[in-house]
N, C-alpha and C. Protein backbone atom coordinates (compact mmCIF):
# COMPACT_ATOMS: atom_id res chain seq x y z
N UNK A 1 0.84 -1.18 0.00
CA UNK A 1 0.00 0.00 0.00
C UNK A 1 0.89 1.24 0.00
N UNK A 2 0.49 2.06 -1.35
CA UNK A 2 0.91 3.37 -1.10
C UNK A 2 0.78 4.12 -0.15
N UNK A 3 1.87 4.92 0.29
CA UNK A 3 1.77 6.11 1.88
C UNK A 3 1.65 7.60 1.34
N UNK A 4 0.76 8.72 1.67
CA UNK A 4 1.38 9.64 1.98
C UNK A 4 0.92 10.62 3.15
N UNK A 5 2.04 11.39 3.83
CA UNK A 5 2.08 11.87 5.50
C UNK A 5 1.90 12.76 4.96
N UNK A 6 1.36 13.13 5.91
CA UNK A 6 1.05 15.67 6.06
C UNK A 6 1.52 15.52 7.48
N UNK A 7 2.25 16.44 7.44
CA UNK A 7 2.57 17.21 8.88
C UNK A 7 2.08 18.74 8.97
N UNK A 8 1.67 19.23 9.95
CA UNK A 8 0.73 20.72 9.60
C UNK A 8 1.28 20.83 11.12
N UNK A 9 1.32 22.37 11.63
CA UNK A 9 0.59 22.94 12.67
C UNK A 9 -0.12 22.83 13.05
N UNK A 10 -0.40 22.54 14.53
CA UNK A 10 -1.46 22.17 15.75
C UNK A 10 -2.00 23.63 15.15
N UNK A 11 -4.04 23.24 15.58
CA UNK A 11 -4.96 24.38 15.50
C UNK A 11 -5.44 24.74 14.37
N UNK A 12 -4.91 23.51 13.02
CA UNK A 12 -5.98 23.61 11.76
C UNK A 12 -7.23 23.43 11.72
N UNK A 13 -7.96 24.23 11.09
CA UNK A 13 -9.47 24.04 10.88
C UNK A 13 -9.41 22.50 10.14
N UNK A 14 -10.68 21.75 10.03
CA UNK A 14 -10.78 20.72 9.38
C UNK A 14 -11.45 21.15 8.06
N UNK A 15 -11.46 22.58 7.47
CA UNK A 15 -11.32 22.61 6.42
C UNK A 15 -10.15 23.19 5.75
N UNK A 16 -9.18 23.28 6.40
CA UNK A 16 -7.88 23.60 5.89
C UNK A 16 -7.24 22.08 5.91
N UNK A 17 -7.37 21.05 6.73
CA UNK A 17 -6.54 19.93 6.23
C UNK A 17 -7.46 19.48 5.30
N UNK A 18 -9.12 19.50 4.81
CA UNK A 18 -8.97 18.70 4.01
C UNK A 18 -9.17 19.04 3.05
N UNK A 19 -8.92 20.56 2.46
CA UNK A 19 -8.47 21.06 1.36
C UNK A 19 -7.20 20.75 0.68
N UNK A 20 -6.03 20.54 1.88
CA UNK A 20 -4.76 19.89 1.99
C UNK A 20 -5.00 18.27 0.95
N UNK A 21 -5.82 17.70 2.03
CA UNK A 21 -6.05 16.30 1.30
C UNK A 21 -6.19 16.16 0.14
N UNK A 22 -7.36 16.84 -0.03
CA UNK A 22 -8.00 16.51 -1.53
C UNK A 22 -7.35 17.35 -2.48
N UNK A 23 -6.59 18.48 -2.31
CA UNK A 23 -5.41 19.00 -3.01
C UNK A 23 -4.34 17.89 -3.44
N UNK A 24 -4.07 17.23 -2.70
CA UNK A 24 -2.76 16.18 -2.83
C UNK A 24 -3.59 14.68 -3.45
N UNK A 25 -4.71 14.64 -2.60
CA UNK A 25 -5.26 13.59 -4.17
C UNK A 25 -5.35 13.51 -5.41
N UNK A 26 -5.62 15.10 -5.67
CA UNK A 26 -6.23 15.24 -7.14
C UNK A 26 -4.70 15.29 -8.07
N UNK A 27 -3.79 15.47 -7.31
CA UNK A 27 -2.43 15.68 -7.97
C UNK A 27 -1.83 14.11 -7.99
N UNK A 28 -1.88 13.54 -6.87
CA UNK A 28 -1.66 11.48 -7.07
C UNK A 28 -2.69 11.34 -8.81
N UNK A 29 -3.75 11.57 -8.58
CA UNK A 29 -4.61 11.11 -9.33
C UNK A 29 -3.88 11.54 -10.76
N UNK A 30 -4.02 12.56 -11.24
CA UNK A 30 -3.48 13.50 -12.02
C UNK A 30 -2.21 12.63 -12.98
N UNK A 31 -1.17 12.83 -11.72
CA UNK A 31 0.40 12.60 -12.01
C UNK A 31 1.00 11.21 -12.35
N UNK A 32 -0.18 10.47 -11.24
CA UNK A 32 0.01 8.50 -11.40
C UNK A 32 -0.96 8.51 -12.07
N UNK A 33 -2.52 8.35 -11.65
CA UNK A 33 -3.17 7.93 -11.86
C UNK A 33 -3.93 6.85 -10.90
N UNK A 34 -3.35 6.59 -9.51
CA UNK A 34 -3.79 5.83 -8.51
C UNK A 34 -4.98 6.86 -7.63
N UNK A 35 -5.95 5.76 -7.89
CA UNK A 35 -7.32 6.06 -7.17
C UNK A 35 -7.25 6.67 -6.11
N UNK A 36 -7.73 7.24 -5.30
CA UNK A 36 -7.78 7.48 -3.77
C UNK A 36 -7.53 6.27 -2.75
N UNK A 37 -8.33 5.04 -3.45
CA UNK A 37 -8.29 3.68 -2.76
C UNK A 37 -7.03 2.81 -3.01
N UNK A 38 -6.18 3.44 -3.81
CA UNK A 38 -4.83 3.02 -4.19
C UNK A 38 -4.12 2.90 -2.95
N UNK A 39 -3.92 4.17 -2.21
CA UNK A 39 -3.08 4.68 -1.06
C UNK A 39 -4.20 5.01 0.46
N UNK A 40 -3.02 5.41 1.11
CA UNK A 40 -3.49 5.99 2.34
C UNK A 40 -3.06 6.99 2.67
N UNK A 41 -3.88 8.65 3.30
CA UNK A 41 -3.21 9.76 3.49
C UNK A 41 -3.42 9.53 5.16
N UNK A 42 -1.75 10.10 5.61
CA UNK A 42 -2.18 10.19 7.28
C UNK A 42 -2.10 11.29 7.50
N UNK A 43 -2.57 12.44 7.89
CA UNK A 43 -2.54 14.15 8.76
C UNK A 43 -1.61 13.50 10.29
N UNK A 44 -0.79 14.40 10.22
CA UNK A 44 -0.49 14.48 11.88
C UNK A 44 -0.31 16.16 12.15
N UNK A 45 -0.97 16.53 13.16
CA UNK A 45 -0.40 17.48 13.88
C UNK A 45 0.34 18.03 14.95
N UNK A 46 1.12 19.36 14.70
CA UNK A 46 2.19 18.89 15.85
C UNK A 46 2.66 20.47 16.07
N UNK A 47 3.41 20.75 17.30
CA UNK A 47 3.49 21.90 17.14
C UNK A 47 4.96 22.20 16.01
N UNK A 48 5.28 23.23 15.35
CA UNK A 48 6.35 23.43 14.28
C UNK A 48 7.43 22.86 14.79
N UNK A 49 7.91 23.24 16.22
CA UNK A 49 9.32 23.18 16.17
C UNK A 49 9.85 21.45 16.26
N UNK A 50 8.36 20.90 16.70
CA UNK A 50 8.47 19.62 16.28
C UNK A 50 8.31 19.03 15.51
N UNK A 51 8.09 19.46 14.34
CA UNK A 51 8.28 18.69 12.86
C UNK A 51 9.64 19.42 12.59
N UNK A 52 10.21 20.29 12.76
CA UNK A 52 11.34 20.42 12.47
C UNK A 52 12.43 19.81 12.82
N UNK A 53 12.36 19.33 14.28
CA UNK A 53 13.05 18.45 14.54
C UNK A 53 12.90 17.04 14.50
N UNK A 54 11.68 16.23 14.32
CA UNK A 54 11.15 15.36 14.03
C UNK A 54 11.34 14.75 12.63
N UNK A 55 11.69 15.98 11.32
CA UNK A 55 11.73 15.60 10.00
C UNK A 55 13.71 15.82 9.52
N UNK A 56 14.24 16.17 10.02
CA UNK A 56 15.42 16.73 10.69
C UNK A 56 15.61 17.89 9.78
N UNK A 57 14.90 18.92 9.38
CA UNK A 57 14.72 19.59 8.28
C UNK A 57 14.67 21.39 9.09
N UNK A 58 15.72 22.10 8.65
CA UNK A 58 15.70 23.34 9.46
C UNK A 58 15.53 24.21 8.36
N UNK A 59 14.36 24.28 7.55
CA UNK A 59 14.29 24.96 6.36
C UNK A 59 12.77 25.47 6.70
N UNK A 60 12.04 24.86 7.95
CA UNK A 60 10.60 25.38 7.92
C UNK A 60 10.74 26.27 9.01
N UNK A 61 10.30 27.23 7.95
CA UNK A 61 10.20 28.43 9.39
C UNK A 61 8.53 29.11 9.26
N UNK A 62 7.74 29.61 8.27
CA UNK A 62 6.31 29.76 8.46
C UNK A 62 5.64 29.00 9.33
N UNK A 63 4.85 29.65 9.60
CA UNK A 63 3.30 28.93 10.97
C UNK A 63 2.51 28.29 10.04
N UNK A 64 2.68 28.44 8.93
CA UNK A 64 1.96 27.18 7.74
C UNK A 64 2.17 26.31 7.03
N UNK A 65 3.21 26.04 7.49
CA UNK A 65 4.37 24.95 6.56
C UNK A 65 3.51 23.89 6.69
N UNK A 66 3.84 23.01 5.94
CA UNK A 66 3.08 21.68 5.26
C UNK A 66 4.62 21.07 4.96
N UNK A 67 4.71 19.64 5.34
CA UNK A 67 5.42 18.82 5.16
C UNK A 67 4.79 17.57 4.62
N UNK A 68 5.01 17.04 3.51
CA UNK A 68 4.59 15.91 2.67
C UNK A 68 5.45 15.14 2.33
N UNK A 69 5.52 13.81 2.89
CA UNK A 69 6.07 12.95 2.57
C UNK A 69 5.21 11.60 1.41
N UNK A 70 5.59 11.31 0.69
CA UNK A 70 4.95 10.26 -0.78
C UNK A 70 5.58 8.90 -0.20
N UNK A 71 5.04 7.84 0.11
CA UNK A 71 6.10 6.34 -0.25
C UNK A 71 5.40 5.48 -1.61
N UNK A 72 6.20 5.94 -2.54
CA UNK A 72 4.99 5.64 -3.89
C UNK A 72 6.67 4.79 -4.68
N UNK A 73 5.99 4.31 -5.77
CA UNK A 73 7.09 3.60 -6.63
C UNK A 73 7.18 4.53 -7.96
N UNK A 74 7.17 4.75 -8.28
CA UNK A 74 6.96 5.87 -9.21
C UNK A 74 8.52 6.26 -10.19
N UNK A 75 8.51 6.66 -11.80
CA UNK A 75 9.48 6.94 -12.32
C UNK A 75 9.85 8.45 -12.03
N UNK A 76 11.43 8.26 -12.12
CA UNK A 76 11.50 9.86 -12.18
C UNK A 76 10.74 10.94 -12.74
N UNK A 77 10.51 11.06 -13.65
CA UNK A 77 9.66 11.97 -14.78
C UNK A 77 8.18 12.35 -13.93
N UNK A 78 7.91 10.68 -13.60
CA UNK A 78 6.24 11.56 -12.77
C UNK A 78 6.73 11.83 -11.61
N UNK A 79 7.80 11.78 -10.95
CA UNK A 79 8.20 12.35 -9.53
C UNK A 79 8.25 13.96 -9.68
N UNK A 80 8.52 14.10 -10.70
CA UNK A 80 8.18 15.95 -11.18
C UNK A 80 7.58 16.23 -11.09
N UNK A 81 6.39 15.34 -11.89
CA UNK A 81 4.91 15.83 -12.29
C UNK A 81 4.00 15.87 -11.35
N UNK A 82 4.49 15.01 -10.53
CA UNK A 82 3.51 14.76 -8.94
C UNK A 82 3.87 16.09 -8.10
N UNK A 83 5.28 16.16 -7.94
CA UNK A 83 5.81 17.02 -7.10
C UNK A 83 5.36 18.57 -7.66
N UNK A 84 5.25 18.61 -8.48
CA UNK A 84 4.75 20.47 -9.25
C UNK A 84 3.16 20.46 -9.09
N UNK A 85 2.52 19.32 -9.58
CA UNK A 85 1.15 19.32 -8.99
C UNK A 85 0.43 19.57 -7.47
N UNK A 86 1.12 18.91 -6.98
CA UNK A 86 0.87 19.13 -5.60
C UNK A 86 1.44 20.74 -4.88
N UNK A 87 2.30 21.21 -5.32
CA UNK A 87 2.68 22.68 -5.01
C UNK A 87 1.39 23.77 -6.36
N UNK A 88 0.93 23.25 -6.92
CA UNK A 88 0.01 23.99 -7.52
C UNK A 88 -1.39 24.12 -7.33
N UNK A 89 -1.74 23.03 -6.88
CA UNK A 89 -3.18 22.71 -6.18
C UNK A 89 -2.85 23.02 -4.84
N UNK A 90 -1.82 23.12 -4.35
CA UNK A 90 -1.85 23.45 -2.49
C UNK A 90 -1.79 25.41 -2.83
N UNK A 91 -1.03 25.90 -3.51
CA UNK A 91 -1.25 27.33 -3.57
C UNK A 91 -2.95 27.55 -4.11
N UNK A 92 -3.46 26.68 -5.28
CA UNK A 92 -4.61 27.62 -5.21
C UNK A 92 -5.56 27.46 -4.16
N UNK A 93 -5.78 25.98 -3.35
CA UNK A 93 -6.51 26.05 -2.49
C UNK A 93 -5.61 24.71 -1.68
N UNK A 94 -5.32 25.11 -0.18
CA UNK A 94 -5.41 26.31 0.48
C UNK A 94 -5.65 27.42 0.28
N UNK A 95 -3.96 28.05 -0.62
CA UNK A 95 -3.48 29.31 -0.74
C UNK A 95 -2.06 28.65 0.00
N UNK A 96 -1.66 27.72 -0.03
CA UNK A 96 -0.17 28.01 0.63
C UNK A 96 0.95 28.21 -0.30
N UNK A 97 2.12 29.11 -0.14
CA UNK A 97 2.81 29.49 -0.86
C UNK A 97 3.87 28.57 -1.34
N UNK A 98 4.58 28.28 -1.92
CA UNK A 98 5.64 27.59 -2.24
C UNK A 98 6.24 27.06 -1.37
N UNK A 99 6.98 27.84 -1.17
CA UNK A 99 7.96 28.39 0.03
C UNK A 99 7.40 27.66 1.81
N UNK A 100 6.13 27.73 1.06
CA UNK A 100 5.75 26.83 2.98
C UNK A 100 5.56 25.29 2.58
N UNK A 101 5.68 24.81 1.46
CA UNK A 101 5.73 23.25 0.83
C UNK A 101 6.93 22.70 0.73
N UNK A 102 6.74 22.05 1.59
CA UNK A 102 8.30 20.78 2.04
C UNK A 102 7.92 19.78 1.45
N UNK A 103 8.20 18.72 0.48
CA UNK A 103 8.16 17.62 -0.02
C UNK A 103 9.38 16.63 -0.02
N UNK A 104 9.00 15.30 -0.01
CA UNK A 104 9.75 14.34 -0.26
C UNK A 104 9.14 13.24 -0.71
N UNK A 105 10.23 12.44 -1.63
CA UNK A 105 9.15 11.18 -2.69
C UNK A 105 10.46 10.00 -1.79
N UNK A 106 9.30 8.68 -1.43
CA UNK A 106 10.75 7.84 -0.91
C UNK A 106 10.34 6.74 -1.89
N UNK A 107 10.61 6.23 -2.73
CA UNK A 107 10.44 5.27 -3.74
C UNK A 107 10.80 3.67 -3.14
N UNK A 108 9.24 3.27 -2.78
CA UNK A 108 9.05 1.69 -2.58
C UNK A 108 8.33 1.05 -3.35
N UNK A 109 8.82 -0.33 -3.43
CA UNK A 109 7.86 -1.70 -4.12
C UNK A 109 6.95 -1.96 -3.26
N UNK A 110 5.64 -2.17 -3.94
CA UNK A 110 4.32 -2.51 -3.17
C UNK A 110 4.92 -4.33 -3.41
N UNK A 111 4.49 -4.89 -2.55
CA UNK A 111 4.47 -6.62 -3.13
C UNK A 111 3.46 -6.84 -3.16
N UNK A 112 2.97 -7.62 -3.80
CA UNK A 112 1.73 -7.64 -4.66
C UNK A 112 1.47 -9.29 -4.67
């Protein structure tokens, strides 16, 4: 089973994560082509300075940072296409800026 994590700031509305969500679905969908029922999305929330130290990543400094992690199998080429989608659907809705989108793709075999 495909993975992918959100890490957010404690004190999101539940319509800001699941604008988040379905932002990052429609871009899986889009970029692979795997259903919603393909994968699993997990939300965690936390306060910042603990995803910063938690992800070991000292590059998030906004109160809106979004951290996304993918465990997908995927070719390079759609690792682009996924990765630009998902920063394009998270700026128009939410609205989060670039700059607050942390990504990472970790490339696993499903066994089947």
């Amino acid at each position: 089973m495909y993975i992918v994590s959100i890490w957010l700031g404690k004190g999101r509305c539940p319509e800001y994560r699941l604008a988040i969500v379905n932002s990052v679905r429609r871009a899986v969908l889009r970029a692979i082509g795997i259903p919603k029922d393909g994968y699993r999305v997990f939300v965690f929330e936390k306060e910042l300075p603990d995803v910063r130290q938690d992800r070991g990543c000292s590059c998030l400094a906004g109160e809106n940072s979004v951290v996304i992690s993918f465990s997908f199998d995927v070719a390079s080429g759609v690792q682009t296409v996924l990765l630009d989608t998902v920063e394009q659907n998270l700026a128009e809705n939410p609205g989060i800026p670039c700059e607050d989108i942390h990504m990472s793709l970790i490339r696993c075999a499903v066994a089947g």
